[in-house]
C-alpha atoms as a PDB file:
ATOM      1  CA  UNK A   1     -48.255  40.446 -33.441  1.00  0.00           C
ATOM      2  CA  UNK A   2     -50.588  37.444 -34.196  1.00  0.00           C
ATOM      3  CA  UNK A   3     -48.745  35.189 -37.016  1.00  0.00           C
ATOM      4  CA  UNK A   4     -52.156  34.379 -38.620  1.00  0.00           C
ATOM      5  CA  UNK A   5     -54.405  37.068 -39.777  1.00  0.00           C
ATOM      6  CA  UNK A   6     -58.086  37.517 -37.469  1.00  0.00           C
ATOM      7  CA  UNK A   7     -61.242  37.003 -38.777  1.00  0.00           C
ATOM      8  CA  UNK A   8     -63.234  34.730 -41.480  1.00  0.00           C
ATOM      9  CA  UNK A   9     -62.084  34.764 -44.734  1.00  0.00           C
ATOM     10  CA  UNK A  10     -64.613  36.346 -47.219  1.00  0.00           C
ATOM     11  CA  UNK A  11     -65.533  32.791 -48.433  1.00  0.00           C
ATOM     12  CA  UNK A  12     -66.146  31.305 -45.022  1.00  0.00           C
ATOM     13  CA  UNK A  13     -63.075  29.545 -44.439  1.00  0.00           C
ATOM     14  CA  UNK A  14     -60.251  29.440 -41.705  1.00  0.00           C
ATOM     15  CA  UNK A  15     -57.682  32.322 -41.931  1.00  0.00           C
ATOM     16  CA  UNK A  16     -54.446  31.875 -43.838  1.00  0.00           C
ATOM     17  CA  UNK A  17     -51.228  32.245 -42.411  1.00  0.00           C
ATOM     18  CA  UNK A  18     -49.598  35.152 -42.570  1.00  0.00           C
ATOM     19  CA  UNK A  19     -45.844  35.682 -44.736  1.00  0.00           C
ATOM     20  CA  UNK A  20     -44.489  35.226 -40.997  1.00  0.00           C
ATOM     21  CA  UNK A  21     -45.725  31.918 -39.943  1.00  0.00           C
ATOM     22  CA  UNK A  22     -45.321  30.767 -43.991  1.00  0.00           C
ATOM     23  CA  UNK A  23     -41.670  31.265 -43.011  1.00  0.00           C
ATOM     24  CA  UNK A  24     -41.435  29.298 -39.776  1.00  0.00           C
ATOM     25  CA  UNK A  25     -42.953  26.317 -41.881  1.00  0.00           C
ATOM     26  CA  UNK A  26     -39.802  26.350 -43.914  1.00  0.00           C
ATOM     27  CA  UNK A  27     -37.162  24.519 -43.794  1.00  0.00           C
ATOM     28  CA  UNK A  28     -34.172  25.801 -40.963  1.00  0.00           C
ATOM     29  CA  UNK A  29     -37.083  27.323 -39.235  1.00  0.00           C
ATOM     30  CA  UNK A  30     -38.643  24.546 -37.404  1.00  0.00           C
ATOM     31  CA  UNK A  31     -40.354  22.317 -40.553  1.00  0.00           C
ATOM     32  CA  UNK A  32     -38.398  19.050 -41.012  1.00  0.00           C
ATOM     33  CA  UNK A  33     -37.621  18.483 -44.453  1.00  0.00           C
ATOM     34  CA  UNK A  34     -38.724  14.930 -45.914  1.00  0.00           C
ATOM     35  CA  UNK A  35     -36.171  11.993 -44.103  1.00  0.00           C
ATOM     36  CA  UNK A  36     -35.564  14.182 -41.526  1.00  0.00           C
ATOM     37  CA  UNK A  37     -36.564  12.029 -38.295  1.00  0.00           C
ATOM     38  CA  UNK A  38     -35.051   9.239 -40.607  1.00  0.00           C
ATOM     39  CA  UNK A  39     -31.458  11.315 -40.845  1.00  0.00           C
ATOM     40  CA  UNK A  40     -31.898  12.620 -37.224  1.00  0.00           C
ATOM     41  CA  UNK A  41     -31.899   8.691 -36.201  1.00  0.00           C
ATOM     42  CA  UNK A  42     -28.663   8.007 -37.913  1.00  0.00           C
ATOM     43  CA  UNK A  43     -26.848  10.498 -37.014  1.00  0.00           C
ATOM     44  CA  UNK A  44     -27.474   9.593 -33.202  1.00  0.00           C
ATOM     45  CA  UNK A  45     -26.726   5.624 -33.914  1.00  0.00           C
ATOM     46  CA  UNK A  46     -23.525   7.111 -35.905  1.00  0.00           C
ATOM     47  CA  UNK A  47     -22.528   8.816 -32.388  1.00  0.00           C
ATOM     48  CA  UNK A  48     -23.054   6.345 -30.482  1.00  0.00           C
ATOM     49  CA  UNK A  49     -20.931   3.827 -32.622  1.00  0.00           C
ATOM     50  CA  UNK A  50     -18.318   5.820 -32.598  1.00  0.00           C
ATOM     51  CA  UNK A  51     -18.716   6.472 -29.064  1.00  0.00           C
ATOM     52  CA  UNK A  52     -18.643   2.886 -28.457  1.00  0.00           C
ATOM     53  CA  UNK A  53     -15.998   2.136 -30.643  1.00  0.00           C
ATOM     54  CA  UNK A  54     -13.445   4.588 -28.690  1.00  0.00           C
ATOM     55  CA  UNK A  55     -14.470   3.326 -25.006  1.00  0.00           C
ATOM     56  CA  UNK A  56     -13.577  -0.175 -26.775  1.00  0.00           C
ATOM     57  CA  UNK A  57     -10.278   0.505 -27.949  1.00  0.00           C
ATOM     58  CA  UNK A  58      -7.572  -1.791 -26.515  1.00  0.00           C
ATOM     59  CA  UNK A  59      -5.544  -0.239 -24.343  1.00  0.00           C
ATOM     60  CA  UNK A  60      -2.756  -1.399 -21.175  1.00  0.00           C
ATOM     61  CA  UNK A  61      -4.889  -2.459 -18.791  1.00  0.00           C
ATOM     62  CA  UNK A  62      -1.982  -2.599 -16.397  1.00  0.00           C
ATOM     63  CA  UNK A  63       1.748  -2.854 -16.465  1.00  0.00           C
ATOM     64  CA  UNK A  64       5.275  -2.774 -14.756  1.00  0.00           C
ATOM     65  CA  UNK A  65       7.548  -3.671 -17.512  1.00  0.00           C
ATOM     66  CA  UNK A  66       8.158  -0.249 -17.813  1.00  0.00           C
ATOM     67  CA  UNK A  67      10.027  -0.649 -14.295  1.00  0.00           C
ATOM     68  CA  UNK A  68      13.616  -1.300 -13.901  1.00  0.00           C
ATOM     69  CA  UNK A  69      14.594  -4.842 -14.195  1.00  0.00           C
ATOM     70  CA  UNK A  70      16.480  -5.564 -11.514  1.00  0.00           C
ATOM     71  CA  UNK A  71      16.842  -9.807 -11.847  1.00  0.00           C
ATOM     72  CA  UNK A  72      15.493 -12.852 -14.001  1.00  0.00           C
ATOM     73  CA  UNK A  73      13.904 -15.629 -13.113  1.00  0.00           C
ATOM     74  CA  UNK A  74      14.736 -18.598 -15.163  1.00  0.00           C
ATOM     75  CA  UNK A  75      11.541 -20.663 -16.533  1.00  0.00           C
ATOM     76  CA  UNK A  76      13.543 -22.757 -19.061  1.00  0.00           C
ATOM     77  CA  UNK A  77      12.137 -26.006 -16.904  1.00  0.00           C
ATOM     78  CA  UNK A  78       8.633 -26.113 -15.547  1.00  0.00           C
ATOM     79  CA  UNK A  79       9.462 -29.402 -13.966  1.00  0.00           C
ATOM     80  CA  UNK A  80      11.891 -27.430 -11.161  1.00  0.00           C
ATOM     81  CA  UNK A  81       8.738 -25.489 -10.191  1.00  0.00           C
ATOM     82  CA  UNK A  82       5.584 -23.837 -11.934  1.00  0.00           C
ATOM     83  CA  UNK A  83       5.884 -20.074 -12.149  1.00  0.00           C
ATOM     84  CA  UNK A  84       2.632 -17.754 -11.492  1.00  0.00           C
ATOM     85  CA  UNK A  85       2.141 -13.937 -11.817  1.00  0.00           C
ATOM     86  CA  UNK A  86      -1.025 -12.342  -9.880  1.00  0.00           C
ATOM     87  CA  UNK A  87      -2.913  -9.238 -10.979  1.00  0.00           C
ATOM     88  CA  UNK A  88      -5.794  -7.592  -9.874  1.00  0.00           C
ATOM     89  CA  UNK A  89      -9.199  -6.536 -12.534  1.00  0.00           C
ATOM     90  CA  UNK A  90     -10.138  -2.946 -12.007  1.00  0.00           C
ATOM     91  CA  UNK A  91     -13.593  -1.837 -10.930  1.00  0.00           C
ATOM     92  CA  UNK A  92     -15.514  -1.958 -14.600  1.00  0.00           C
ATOM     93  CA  UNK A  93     -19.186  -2.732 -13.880  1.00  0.00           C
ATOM     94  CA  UNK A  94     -19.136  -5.326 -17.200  1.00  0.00           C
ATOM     95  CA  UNK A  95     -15.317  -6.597 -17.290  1.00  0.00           C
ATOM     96  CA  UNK A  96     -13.166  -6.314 -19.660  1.00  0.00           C
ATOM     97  CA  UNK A  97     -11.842  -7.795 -22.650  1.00  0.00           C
ATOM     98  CA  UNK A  98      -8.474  -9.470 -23.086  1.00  0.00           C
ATOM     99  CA  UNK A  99      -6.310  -9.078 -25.932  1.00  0.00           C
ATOM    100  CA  UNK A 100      -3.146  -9.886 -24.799  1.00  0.00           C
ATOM    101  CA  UNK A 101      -0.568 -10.707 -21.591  1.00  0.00           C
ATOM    102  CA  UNK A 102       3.170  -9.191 -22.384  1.00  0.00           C
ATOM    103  CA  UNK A 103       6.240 -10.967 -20.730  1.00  0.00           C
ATOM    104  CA  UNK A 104       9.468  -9.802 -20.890  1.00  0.00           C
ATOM    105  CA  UNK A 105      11.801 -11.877 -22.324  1.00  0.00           C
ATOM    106  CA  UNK A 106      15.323 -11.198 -20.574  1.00  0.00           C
ATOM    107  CA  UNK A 107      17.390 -14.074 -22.101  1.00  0.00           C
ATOM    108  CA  UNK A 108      16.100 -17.215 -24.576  1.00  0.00           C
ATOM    109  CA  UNK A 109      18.478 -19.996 -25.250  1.00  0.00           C
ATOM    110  CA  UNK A 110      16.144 -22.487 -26.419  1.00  0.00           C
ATOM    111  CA  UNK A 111      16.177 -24.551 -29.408  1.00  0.00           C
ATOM    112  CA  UNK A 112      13.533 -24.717 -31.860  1.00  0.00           C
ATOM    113  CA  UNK A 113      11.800 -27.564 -30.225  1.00  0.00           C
ATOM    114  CA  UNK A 114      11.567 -26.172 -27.044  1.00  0.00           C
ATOM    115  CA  UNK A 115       8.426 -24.101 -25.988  1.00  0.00           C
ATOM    116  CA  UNK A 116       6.634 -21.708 -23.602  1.00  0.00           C
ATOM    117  CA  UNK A 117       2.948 -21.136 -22.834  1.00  0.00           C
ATOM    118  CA  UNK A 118       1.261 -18.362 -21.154  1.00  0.00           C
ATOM    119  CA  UNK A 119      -2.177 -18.984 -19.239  1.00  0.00           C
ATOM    120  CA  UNK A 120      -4.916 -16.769 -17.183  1.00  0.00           C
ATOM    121  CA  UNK A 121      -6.408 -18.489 -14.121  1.00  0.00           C
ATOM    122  CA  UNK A 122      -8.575 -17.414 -11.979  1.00  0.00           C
ATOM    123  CA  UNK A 123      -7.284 -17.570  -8.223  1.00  0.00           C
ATOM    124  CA  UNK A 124      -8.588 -20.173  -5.817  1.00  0.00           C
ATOM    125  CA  UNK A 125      -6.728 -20.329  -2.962  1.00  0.00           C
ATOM    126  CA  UNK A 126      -7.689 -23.555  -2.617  1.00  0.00           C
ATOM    127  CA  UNK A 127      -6.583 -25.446  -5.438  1.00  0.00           C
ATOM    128  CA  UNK A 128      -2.965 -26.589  -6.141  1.00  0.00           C
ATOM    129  CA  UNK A 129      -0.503 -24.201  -7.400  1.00  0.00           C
ATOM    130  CA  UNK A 130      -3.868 -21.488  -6.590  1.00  0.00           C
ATOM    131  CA  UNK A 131      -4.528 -22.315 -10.335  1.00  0.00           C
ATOM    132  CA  UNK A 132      -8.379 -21.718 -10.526  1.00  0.00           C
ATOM    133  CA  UNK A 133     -10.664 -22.023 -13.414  1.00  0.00           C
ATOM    134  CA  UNK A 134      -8.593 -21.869 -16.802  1.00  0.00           C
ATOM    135  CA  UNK A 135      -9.384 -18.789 -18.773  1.00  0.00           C
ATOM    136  CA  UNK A 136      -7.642 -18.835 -21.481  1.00  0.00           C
ATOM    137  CA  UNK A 137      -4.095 -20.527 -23.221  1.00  0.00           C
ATOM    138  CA  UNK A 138      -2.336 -17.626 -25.589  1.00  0.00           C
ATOM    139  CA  UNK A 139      -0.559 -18.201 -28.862  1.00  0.00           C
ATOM    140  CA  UNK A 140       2.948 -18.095 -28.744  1.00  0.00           C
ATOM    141  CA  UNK A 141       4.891 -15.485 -30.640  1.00  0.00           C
ATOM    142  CA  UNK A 142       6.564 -16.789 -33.877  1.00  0.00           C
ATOM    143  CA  UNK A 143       9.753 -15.082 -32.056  1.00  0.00           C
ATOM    144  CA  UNK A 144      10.773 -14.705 -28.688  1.00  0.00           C
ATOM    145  CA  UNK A 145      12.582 -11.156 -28.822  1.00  0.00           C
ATOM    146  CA  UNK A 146      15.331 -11.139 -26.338  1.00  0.00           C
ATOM    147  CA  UNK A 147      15.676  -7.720 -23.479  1.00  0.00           C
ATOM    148  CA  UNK A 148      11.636  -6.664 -24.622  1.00  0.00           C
ATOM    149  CA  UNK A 149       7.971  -7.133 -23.824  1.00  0.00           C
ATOM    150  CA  UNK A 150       6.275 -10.374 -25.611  1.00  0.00           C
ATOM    151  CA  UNK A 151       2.979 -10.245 -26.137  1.00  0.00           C
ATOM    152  CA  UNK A 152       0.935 -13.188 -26.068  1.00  0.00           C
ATOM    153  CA  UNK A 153      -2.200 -13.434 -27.890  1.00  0.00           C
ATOM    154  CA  UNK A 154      -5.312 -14.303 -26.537  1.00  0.00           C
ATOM    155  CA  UNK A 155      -8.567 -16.043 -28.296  1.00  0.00           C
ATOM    156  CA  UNK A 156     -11.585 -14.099 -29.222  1.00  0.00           C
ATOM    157  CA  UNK A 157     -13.908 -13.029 -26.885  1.00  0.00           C
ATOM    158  CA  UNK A 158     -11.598 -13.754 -23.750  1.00  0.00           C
ATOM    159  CA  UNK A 159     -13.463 -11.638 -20.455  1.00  0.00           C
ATOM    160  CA  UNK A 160     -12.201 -11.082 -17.224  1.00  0.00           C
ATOM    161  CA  UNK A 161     -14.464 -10.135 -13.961  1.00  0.00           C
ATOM    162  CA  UNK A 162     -14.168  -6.779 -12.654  1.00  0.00           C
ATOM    163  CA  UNK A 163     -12.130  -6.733  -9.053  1.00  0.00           C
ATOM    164  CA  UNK A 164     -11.320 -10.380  -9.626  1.00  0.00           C
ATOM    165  CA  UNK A 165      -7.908 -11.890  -8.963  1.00  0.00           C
ATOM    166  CA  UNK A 166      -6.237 -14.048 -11.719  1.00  0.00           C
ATOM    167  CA  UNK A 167      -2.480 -15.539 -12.001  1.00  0.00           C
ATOM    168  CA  UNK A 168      -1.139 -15.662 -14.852  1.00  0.00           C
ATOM    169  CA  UNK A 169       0.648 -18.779 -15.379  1.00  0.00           C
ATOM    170  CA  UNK A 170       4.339 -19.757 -17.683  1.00  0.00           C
ATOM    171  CA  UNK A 171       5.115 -23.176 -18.340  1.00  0.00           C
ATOM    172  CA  UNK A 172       8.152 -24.093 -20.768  1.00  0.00           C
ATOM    173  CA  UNK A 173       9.657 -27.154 -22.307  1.00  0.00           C
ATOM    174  CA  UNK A 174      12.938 -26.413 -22.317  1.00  0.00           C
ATOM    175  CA  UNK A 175      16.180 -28.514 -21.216  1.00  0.00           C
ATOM    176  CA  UNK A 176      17.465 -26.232 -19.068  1.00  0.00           C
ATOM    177  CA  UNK A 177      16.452 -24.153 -16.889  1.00  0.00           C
ATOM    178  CA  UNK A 178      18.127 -21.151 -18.701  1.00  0.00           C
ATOM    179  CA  UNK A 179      16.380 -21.888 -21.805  1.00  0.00           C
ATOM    180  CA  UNK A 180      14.351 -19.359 -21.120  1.00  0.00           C
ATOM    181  CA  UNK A 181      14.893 -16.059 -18.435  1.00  0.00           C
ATOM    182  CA  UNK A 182      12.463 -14.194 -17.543  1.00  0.00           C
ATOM    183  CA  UNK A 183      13.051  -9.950 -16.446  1.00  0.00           C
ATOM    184  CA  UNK A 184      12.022  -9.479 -12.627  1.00  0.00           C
ATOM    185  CA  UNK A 185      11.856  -6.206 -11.159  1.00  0.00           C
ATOM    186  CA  UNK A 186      11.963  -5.152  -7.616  1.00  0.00           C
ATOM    187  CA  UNK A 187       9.876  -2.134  -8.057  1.00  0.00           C
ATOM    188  CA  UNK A 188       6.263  -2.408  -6.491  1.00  0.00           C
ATOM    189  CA  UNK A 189       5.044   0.320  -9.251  1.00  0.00           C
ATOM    190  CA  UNK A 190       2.780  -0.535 -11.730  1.00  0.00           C
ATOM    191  CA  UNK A 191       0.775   1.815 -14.772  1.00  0.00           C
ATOM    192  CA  UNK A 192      -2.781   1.664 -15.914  1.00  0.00           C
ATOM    193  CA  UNK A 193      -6.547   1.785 -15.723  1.00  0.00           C
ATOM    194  CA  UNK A 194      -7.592   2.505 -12.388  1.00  0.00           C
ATOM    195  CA  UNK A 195      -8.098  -0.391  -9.962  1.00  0.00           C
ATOM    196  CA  UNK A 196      -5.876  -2.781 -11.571  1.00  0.00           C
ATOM    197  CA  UNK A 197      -2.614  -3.905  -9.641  1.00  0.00           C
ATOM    198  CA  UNK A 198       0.108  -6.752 -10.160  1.00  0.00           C
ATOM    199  CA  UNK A 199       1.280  -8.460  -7.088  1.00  0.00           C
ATOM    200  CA  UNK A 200       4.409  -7.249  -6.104  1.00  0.00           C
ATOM    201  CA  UNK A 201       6.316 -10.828  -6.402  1.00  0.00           C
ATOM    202  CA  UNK A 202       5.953 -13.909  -8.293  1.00  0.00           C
ATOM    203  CA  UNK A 203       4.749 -17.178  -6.952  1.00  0.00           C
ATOM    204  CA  UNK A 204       6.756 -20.653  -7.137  1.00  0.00           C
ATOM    205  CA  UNK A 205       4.211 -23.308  -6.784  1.00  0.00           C
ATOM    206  CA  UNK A 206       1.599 -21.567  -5.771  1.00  0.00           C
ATOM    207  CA  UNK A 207       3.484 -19.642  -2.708  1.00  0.00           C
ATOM    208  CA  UNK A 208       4.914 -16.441  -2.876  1.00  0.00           C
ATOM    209  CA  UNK A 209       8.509 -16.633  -3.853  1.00  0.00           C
ATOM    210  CA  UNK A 210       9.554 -15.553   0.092  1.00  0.00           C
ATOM    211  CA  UNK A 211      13.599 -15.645  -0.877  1.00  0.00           C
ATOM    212  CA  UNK A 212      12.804 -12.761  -3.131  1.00  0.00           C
ATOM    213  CA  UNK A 213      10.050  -9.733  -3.663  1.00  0.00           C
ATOM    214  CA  UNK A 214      10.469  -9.699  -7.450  1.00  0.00           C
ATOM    215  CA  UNK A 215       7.492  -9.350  -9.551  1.00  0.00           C
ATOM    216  CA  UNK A 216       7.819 -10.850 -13.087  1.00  0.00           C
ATOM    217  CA  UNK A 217       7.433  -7.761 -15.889  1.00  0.00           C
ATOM    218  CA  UNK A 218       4.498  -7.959 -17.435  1.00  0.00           C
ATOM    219  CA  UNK A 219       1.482  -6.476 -19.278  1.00  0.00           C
ATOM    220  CA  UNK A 220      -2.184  -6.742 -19.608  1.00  0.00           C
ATOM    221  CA  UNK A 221      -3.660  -5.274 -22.651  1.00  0.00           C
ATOM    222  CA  UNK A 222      -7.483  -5.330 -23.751  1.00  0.00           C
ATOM    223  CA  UNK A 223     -10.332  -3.082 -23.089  1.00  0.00           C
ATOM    224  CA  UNK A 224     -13.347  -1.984 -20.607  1.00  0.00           C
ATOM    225  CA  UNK A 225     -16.008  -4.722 -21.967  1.00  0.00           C
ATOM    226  CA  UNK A 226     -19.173  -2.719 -23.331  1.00  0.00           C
ATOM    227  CA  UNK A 227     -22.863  -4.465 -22.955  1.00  0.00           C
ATOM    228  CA  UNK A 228     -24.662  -4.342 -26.478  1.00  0.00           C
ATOM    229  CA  UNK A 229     -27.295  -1.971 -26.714  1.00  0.00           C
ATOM    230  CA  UNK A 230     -31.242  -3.146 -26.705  1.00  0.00           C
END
């Protein structure tokens, strides 16, 4: 059946539509209501926000502090030797951002005056102590909580490379060298996005701690970095 009705009208002009085809010009049957490409266009950019917005969330990146801790090493001193932690990136084509590194704090006798610093290098295994390029210096928490994680904030808009190694790096201005003790574990486990891995010991001055296959207990928190859209 034709929607339009054959034949000149009596007058000479075109035919009109027939009741059918006046009804698939209406709106919900296939006519777009003024604003509609307009609202169509929104909605997409509104899914794709959102979208964005829950591939960005920050999430652990990687982790072992959920291991058992098995040791401490103490850090209280940076003079008696500088104390590195290596991890691996993870395979996402743009990076990733960094929110924060989490170090667990096993013991911390230190006085007010007496501080630690957490840092991301890059690794170069051919600079001193393997410290690379400097990535970024965290702030300190307010509070070192004893027997728990730490995190340790990092600046706006800190990236890491995909499949890139980096060390990240404690130094302290304590006293002692009890000042401040920081949870090992002997476990080569670690939990996360895929790709990422923590070496599975620490590293005193640059060389792997060979008296002992402790890793420090740590976290790496952030997201997978997302490219704006053109």
């Amino acid at each position: 059946m034709s929607v339009f009705r054959s034949g000149l009208r009596e007058d000479g002009g075109r035919p009109r539509a027939s009741p059918v085809a006046a009804a698939l010009g209406t709106f919900g049957f296939g006519a777009a209501p003024p604003g509609a490409g307009l609202a169509r266009a929104q909605l997409v950019l509104s899914v794709l926000l959102v979208t964005a917005t829950a591939a960005h969330a920050q999430t652990t990146l990687v982790s072992n502090a959920g291991e058992n801790r098995d040791n401490f090493v103490v850090a209280g001193d940076s003079a008696s030797g500088r104390i590195t932690q290596g991890f691996t990136t993870g395979s996402n084509t743009a990076g990733y951002d960094l929110s924060s590194v989490g170090i667990h704090i096993h013991g911390d006798t230190s006085s007010s005056t007496e501080t630690i610093t957490v840092s991301v290098h890059r690794f170069d295994s051919s600079e001193t102590n393997n410290l690379g390029e400097l990535v970024a210096t965290f702030s300190t928490p307010s509070r070192l909580n004893e027997g728990a994680v730490n995190d340790f904030t990092a600046p706006s808009n800190t990236t890491l490379f995909p499949n890139t190694r980096y060390l990240v790096n404690i130094v302290s201005a304590g006293n002692n060298p009890y000042d401040f003790q920081i949870g090992a574990t002997f476990s080569d486990a670690e939990t996360g996005a895929a790709g990422w891995l923590i070496e599975d010991a620490f590293r005193l001055n640059g060389s792997i701690a060979s008296y002992t296959p402790y890793a420090i207990m740590m976290n790496v928190k952030g997201s997978n970095r997302i490219l704006p859209l053109i």
